[in-house]
Protein backbone atom coordinates (compact mmCIF):
# COMPACT_ATOMS: atom_id res chain seq x y z
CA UNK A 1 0.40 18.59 0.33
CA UNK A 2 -2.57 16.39 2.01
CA UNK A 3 -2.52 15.68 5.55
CA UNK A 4 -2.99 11.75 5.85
CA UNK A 5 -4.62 11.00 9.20
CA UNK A 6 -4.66 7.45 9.19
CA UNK A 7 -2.50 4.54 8.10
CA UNK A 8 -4.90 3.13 5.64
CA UNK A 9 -5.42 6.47 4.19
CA UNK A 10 -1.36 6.44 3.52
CA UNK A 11 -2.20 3.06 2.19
CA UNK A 12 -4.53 3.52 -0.04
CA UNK A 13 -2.73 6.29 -1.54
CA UNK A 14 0.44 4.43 -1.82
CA UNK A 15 -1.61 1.52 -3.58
CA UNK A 16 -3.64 4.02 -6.09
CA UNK A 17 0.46 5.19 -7.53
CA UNK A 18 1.34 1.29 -8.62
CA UNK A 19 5.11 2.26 -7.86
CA UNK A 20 6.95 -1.35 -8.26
CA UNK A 21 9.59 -2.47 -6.43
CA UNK A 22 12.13 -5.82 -7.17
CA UNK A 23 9.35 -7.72 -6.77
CA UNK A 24 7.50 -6.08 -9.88
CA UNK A 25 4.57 -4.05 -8.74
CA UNK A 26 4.24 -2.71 -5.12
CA UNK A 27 1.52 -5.17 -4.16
CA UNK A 28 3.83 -7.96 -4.68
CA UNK A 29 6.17 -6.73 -1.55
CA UNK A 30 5.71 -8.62 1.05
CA UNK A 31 6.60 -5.49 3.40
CA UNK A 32 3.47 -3.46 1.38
CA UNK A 33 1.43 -6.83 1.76
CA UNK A 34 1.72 -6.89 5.87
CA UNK A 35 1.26 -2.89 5.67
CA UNK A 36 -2.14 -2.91 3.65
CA UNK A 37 -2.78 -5.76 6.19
CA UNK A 38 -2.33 -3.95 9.15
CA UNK A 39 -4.12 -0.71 7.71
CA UNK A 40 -6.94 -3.06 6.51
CA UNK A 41 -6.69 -2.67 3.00
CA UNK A 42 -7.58 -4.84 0.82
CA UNK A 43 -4.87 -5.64 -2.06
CA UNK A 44 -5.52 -7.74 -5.23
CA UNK A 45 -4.57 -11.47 -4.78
């Protein structure tokens, strides 16, 4: 299993799986949303 150093490496790797929640896909959780924000990446509008 990889070792994930830094929050927007977790991130990013979440983002790259397109797992969907209630909301639909992942990116439209607002929980996922403040997340990327806070590891600085940048999530389609």
């Amino acid at each position: 299993m990889p070792e994930f150093k830094t929050l927007k490496e977790i991130v990013e790797q979440i983002k790259e799986c397109g797992f969907e929640c209630e909301a639909g896909p992942l990116t439209n959780n607002i929980a996922f949303r403040k997340l990327a924000e806070l590891a600085d990446v940048k999530l389609p509008d």
